[in-house]
PDB file of N, CA and C in Angstrom:
ATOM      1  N   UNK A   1     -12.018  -8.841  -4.048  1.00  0.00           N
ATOM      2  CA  UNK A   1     -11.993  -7.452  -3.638  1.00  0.00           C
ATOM      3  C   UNK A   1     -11.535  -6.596  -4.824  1.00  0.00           C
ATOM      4  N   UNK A   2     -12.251  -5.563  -4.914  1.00  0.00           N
ATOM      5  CA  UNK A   2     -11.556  -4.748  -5.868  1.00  0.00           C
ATOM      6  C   UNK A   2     -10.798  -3.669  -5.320  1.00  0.00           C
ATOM      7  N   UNK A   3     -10.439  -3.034  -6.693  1.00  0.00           N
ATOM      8  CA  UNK A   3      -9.168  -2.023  -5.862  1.00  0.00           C
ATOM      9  C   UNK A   3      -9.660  -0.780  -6.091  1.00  0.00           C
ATOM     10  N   UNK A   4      -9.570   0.224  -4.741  1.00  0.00           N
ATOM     11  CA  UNK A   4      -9.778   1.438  -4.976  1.00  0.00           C
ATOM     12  C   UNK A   4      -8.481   2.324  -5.028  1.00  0.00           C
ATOM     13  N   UNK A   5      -9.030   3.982  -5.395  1.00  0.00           N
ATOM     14  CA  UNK A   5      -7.816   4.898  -4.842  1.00  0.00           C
ATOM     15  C   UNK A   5      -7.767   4.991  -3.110  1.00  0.00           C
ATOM     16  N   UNK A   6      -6.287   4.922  -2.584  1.00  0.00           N
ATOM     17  CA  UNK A   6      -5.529   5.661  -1.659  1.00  0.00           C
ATOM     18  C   UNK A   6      -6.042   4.261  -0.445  1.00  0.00           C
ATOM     19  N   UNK A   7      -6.116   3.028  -1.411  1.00  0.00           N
ATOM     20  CA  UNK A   7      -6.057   1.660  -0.489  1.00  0.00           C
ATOM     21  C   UNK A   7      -4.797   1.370  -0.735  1.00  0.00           C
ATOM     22  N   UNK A   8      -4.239   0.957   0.554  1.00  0.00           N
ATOM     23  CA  UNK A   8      -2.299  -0.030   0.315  1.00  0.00           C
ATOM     24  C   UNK A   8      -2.804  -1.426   0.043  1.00  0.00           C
ATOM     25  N   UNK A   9      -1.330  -1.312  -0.753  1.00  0.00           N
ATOM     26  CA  UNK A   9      -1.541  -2.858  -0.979  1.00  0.00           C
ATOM     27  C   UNK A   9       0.398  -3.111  -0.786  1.00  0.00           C
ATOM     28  N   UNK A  10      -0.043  -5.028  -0.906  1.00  0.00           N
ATOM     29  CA  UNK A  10       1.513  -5.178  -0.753  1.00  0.00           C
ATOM     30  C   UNK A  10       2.072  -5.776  -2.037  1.00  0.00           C
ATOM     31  N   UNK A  11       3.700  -5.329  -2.109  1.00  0.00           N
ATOM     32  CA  UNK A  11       3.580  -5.663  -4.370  1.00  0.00           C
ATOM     33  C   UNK A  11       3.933  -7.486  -3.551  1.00  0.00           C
ATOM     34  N   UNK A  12       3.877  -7.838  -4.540  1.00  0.00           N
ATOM     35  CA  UNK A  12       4.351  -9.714  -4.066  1.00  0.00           C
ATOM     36  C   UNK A  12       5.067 -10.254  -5.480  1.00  0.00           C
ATOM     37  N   UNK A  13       5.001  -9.671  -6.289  1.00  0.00           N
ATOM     38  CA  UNK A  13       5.957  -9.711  -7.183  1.00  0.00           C
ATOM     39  C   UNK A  13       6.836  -8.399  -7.764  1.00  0.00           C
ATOM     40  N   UNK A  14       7.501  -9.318  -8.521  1.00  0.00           N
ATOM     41  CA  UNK A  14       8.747  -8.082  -8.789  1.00  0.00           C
ATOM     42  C   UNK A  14      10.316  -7.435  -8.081  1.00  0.00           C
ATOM     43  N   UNK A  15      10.886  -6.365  -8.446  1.00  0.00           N
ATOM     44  CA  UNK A  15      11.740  -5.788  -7.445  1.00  0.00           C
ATOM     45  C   UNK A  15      11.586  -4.871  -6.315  1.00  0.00           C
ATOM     46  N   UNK A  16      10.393  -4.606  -5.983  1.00  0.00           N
ATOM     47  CA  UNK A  16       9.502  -3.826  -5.357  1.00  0.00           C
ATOM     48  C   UNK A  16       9.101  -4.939  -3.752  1.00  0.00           C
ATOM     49  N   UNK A  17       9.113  -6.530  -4.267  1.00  0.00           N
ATOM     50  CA  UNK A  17       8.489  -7.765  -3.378  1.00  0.00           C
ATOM     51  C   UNK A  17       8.848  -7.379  -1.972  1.00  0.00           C
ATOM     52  N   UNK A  18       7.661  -7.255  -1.098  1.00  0.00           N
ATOM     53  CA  UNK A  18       7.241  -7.135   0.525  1.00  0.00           C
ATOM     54  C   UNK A  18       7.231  -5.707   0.618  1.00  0.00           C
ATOM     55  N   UNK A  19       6.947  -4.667  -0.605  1.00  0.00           N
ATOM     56  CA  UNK A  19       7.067  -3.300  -0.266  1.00  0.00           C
ATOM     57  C   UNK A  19       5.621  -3.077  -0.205  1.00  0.00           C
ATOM     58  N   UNK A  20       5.444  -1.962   1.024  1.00  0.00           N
ATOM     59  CA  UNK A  20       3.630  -1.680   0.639  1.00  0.00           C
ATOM     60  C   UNK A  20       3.811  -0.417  -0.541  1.00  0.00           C
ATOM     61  N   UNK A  21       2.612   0.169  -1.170  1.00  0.00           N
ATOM     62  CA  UNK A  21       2.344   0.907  -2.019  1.00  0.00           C
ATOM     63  C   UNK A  21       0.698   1.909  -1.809  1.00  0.00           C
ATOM     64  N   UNK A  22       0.793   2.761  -2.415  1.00  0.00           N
ATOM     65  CA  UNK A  22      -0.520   3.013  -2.331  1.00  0.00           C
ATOM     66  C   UNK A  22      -1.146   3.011  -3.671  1.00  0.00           C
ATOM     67  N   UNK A  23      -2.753   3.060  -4.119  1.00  0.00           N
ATOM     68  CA  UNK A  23      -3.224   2.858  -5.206  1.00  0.00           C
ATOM     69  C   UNK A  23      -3.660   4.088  -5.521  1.00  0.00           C
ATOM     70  N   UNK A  24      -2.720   4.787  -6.643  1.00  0.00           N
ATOM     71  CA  UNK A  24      -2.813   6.447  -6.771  1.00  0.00           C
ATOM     72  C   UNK A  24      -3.628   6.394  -8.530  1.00  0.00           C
ATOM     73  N   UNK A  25      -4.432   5.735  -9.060  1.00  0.00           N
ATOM     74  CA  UNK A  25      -4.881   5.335 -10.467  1.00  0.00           C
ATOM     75  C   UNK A  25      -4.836   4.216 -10.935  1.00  0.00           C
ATOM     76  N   UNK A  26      -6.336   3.797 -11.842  1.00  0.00           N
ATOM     77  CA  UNK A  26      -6.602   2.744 -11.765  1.00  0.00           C
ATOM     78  C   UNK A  26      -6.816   2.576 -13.559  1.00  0.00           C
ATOM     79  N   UNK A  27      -6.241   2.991 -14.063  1.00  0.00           N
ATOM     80  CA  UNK A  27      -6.316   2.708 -15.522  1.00  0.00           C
ATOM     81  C   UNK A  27      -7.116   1.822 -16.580  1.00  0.00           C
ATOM     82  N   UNK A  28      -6.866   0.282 -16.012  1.00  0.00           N
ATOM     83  CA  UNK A  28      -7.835  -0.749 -16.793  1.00  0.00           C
ATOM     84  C   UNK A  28      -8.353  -1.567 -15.872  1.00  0.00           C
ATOM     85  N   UNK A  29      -9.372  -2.610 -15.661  1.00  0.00           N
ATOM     86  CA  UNK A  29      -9.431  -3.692 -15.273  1.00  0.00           C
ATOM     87  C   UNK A  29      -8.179  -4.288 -14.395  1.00  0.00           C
ATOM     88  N   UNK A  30      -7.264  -4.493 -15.481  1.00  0.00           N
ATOM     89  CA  UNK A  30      -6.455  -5.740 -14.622  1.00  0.00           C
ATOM     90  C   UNK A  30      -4.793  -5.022 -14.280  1.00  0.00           C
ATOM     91  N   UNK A  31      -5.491  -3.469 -14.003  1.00  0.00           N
ATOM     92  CA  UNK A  31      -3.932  -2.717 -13.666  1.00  0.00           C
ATOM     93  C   UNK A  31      -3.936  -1.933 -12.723  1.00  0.00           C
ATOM     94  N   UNK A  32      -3.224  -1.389 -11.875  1.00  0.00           N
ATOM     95  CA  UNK A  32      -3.478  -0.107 -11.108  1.00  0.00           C
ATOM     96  C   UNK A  32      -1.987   0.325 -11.133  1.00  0.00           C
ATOM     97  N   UNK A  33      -1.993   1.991 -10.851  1.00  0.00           N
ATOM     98  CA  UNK A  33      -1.077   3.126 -10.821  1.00  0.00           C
ATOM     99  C   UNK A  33      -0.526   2.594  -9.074  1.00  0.00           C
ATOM    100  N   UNK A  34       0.889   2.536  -8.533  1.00  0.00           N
ATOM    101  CA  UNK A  34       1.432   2.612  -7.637  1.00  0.00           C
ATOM    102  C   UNK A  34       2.303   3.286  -7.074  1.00  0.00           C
ATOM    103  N   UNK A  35       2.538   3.958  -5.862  1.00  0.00           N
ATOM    104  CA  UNK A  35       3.691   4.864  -5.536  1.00  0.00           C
ATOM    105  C   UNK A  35       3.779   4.830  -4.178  1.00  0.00           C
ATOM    106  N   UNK A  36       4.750   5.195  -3.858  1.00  0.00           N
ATOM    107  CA  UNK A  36       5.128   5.102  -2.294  1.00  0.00           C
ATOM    108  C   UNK A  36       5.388   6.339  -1.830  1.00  0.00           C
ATOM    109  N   UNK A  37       5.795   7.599  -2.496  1.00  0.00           N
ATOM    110  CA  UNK A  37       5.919   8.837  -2.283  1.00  0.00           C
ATOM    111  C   UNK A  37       8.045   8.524  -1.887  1.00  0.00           C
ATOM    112  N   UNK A  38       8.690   7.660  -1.574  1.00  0.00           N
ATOM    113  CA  UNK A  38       9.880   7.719  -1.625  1.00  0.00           C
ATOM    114  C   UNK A  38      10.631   7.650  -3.396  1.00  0.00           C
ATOM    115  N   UNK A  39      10.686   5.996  -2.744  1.00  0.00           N
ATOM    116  CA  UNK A  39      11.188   5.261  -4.712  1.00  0.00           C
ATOM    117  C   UNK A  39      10.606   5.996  -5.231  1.00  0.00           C
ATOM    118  N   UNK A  40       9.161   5.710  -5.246  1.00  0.00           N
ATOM    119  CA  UNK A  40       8.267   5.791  -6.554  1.00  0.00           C
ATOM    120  C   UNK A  40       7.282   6.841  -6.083  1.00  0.00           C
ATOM    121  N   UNK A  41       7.598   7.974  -6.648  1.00  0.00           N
ATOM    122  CA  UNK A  41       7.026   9.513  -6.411  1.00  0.00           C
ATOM    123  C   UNK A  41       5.210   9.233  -7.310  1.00  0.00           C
ATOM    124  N   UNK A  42       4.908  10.201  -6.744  1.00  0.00           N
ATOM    125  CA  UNK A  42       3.605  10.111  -7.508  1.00  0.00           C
ATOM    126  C   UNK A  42       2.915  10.499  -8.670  1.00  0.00           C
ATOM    127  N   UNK A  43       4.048  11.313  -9.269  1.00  0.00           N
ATOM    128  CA  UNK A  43       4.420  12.037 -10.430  1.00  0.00           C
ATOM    129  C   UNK A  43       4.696  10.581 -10.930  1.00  0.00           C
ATOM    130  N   UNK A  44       5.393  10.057 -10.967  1.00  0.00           N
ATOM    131  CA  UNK A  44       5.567   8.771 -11.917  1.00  0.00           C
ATOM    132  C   UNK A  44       5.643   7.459 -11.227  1.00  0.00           C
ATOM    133  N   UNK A  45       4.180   7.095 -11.200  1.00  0.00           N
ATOM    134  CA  UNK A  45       3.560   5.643 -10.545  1.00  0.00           C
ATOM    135  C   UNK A  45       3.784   4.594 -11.298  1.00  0.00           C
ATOM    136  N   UNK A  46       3.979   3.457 -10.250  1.00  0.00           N
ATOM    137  CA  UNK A  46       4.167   2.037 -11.516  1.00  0.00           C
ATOM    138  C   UNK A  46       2.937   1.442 -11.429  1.00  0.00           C
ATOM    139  N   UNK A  47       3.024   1.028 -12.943  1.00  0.00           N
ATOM    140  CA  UNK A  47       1.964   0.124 -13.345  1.00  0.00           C
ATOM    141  C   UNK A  47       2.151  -1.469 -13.064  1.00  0.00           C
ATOM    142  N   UNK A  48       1.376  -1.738 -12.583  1.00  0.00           N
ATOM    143  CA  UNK A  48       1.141  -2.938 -11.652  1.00  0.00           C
ATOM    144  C   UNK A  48      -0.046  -4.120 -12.007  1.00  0.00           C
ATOM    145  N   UNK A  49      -0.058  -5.033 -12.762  1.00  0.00           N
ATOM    146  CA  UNK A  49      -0.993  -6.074 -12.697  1.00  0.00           C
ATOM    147  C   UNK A  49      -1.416  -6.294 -11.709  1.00  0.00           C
ATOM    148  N   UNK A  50      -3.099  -6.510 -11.176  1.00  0.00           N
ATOM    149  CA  UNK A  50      -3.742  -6.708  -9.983  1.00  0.00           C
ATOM    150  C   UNK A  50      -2.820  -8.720  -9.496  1.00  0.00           C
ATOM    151  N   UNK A  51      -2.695  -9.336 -10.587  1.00  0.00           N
ATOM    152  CA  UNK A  51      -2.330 -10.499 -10.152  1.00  0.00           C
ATOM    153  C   UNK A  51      -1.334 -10.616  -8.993  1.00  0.00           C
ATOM    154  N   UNK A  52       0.056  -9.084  -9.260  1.00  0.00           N
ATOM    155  CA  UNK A  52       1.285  -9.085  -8.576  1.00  0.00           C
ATOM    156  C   UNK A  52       1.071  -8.693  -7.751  1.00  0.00           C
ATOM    157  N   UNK A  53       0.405  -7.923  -6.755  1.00  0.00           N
ATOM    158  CA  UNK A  53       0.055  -7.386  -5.756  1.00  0.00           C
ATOM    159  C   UNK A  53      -0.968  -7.985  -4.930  1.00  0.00           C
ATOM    160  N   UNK A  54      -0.924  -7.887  -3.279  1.00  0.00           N
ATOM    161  CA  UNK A  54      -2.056  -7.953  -2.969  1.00  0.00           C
ATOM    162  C   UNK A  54      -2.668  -7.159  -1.909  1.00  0.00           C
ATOM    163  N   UNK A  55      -4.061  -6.853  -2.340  1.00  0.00           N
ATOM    164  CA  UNK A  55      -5.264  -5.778  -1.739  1.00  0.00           C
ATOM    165  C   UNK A  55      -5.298  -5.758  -0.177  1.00  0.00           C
ATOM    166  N   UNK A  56      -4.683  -4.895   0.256  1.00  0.00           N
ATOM    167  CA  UNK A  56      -4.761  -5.055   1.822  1.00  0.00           C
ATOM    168  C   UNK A  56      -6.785  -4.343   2.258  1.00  0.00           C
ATOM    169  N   UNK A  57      -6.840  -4.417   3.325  1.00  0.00           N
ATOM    170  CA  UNK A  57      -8.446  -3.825   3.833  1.00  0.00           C
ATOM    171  C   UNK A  57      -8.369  -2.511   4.059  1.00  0.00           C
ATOM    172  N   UNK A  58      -7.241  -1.731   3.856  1.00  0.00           N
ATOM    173  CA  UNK A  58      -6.878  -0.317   4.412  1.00  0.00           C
ATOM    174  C   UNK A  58      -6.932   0.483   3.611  1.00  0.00           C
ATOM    175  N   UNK A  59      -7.553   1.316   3.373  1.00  0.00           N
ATOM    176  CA  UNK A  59      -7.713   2.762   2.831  1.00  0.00           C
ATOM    177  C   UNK A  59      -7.697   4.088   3.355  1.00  0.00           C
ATOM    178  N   UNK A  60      -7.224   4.927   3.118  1.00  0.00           N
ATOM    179  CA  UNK A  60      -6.742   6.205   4.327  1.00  0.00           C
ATOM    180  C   UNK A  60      -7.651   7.228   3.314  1.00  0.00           C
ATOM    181  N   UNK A  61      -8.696   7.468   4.006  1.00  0.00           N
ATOM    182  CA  UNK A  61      -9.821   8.957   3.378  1.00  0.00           C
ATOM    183  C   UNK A  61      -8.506   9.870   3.392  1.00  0.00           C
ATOM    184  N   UNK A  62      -7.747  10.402   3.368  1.00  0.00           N
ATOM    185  CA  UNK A  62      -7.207  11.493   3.354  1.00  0.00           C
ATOM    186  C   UNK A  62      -7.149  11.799   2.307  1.00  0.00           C
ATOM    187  N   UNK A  63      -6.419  10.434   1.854  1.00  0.00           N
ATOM    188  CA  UNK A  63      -5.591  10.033   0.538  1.00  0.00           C
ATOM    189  C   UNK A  63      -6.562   9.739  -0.843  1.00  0.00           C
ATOM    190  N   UNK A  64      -7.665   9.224  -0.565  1.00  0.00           N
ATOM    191  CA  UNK A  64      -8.832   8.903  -1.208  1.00  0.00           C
ATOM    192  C   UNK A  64      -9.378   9.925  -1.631  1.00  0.00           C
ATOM    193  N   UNK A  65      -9.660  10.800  -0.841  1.00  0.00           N
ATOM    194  CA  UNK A  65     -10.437  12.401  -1.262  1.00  0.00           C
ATOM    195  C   UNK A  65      -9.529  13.419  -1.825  1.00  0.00           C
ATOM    196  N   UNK A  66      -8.105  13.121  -1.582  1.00  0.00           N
ATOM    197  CA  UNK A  66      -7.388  14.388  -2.249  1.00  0.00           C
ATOM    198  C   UNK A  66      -7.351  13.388  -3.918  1.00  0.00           C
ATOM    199  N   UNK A  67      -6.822  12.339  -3.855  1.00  0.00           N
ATOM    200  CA  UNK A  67      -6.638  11.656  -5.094  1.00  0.00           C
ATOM    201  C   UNK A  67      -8.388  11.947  -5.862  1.00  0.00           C
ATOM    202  N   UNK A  68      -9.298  12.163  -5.339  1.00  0.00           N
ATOM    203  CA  UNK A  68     -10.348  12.156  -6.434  1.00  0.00           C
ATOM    204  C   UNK A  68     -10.547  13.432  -6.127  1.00  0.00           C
ATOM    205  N   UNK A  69     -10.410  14.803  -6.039  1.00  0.00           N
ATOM    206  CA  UNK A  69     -10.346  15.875  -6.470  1.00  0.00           C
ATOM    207  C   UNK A  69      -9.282  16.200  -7.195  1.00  0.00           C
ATOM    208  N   UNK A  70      -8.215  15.860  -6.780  1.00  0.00           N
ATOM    209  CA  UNK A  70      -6.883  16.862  -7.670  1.00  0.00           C
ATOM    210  C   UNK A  70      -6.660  15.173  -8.629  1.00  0.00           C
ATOM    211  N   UNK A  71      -6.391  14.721  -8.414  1.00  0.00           N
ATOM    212  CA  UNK A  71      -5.834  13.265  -9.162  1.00  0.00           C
ATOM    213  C   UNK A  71      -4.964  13.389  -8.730  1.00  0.00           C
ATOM    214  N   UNK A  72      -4.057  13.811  -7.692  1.00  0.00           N
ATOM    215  CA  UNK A  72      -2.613  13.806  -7.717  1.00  0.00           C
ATOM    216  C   UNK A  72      -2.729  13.814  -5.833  1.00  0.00           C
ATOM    217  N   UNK A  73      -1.582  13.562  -5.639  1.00  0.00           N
ATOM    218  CA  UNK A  73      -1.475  13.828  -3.973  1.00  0.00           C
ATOM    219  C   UNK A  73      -0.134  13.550  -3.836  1.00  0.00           C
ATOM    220  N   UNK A  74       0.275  14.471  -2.713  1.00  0.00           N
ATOM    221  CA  UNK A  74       2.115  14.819  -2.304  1.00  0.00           C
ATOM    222  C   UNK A  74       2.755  14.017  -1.789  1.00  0.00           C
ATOM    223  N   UNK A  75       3.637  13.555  -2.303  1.00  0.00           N
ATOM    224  CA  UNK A  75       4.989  12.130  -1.786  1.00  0.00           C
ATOM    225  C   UNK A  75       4.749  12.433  -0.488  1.00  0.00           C
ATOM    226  N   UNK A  76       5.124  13.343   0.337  1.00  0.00           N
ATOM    227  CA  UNK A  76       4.895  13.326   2.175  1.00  0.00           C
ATOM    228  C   UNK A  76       3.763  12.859   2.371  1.00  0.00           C
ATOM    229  N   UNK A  77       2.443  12.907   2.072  1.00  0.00           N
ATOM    230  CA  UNK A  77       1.195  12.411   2.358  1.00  0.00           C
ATOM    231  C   UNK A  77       1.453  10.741   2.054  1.00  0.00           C
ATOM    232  N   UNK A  78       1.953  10.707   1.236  1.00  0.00           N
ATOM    233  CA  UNK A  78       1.878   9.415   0.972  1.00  0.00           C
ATOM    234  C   UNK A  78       2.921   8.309   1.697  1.00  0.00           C
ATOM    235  N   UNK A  79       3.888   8.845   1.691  1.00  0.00           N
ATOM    236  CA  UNK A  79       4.966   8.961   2.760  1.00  0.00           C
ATOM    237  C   UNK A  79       4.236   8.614   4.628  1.00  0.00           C
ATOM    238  N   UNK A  80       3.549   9.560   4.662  1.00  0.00           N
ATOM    239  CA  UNK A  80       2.778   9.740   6.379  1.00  0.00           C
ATOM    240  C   UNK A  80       1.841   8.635   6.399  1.00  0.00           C
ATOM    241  N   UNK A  81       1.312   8.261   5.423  1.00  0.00           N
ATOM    242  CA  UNK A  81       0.138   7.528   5.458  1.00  0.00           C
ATOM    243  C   UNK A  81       0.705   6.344   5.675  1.00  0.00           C
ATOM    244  N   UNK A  82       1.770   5.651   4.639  1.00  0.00           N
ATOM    245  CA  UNK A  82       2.664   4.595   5.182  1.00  0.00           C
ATOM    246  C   UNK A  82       3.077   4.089   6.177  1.00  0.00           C
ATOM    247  N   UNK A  83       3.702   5.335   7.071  1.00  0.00           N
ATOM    248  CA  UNK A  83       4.611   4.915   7.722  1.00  0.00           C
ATOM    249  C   UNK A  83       3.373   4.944   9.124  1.00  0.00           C
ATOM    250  N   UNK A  84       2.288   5.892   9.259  1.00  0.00           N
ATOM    251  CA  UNK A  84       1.364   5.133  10.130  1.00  0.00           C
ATOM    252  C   UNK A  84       0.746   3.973  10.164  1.00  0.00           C
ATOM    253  N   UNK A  85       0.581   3.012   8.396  1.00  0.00           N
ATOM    254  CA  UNK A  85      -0.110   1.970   8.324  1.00  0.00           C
ATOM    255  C   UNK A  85       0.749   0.304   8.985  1.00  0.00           C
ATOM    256  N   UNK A  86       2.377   1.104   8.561  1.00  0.00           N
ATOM    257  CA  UNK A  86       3.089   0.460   9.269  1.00  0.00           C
ATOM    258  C   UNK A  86       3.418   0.131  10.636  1.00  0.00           C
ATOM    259  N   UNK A  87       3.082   1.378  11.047  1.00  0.00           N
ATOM    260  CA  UNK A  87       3.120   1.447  12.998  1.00  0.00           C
ATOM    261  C   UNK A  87       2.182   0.627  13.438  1.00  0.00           C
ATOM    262  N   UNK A  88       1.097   0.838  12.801  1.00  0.00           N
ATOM    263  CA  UNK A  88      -0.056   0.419  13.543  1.00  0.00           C
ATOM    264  C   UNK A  88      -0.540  -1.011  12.841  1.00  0.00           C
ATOM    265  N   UNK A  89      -0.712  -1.776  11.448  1.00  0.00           N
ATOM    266  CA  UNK A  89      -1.224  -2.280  11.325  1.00  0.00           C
ATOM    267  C   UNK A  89      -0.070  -3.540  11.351  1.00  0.00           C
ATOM    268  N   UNK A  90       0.835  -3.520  10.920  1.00  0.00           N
ATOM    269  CA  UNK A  90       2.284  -4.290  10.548  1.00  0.00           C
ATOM    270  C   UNK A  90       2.729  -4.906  12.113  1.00  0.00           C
ATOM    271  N   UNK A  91       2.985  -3.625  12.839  1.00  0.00           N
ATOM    272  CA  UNK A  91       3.446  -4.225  14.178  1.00  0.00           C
ATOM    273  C   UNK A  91       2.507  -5.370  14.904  1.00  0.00           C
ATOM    274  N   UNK A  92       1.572  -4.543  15.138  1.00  0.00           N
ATOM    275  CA  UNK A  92       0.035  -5.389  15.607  1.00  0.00           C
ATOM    276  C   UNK A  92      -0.072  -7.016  15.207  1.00  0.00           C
ATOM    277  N   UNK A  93       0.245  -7.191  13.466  1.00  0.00           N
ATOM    278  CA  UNK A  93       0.484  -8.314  12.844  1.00  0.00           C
ATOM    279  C   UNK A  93       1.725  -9.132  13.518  1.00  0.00           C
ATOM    280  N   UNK A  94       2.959  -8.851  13.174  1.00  0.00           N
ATOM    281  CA  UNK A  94       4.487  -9.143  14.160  1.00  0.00           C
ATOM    282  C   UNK A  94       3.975  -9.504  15.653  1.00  0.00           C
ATOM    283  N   UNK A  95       3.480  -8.596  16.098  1.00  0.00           N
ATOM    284  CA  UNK A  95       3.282  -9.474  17.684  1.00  0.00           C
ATOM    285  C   UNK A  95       2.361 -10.279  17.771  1.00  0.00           C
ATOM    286  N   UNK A  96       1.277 -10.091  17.316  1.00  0.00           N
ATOM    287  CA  UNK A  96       0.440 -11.303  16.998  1.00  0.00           C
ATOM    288  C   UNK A  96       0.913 -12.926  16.417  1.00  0.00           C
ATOM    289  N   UNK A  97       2.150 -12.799  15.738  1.00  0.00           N
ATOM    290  CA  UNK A  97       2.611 -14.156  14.761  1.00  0.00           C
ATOM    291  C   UNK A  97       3.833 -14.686  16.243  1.00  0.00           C
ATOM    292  N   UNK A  98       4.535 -13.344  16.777  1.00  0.00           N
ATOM    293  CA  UNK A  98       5.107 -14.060  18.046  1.00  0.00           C
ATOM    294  C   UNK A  98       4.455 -14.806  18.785  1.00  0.00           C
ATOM    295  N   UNK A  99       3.618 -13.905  19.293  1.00  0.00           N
ATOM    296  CA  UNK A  99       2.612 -14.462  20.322  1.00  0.00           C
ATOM    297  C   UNK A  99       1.738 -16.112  19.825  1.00  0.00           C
ATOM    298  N   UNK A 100       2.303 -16.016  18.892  1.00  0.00           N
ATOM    299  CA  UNK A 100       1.165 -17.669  18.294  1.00  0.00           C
ATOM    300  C   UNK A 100       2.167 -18.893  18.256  1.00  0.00           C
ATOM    301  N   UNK A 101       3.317 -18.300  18.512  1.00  0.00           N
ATOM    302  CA  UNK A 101       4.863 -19.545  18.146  1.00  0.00           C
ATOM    303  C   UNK A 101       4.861 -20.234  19.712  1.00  0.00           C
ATOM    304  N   UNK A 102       4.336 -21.003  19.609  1.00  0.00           N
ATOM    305  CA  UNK A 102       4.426 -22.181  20.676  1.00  0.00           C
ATOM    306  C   UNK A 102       5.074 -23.188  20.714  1.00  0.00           C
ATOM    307  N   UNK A 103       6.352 -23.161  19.942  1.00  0.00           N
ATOM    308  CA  UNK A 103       7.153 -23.939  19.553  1.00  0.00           C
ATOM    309  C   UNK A 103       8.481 -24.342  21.476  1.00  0.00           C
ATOM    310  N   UNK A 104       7.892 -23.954  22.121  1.00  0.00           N
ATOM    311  CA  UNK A 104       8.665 -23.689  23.609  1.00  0.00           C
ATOM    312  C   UNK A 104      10.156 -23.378  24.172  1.00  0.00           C
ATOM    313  N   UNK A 105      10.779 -22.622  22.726  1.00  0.00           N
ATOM    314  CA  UNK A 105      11.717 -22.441  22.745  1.00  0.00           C
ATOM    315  C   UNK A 105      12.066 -21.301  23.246  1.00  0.00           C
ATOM    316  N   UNK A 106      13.022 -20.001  23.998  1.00  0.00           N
ATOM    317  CA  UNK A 106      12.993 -18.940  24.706  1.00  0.00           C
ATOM    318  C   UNK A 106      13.841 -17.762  24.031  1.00  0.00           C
TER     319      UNK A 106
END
């Protein structure tokens, strides 16, 4: 998979490890620009080897279309976009991994 703008991903290495991010610039081949709109504002994104991270299926058009007109997009947007990808896609995951533990313990 390759990586676009205003797709999350999750970092898997580093001090950042199990944080999601969004992909705010894509510089070379084997790098992309990251920010969360908290830590890491979008004014100053970390640079990220594609190896340390990995490409979730989610991309938020909001975020995609403001990042390729302005190049830039606002910590709250990025911020909102998160914390819905979290509600909805994260939880969904969590009850799903309960729901599979058949281990018969209560």
């Amino acid at each position: 998979m390759r990586p676009h703008l205003g797709q999350i991903v999750l970092v898997t290495q580093g001090k950042e490890t199990g944080n999601y991010a969004v992909i705010v610039g894509i510089p070379g081949p084997k790098t992309v620009l990251l920010a969360d709109g908290a830590k890491r504002k979008s004014d100053a994104p970390k640079r990220k080897n594609l190896a340390h991270i990995q490409l979730l299926p989610h991309r938020d058009e909001v975020l995609t279309a403001e990042l390729e007109q302005k190049g830039q997009v606002q910590n709250a947007l990025l911020r909102g976009c998160l914390n819905r990808f979290k509600r909805s896609f994260v939880q969904s995951n969590d009850e799903a991994k309960r729901g599979s533990d058949l281990s018969g313990e209560r």
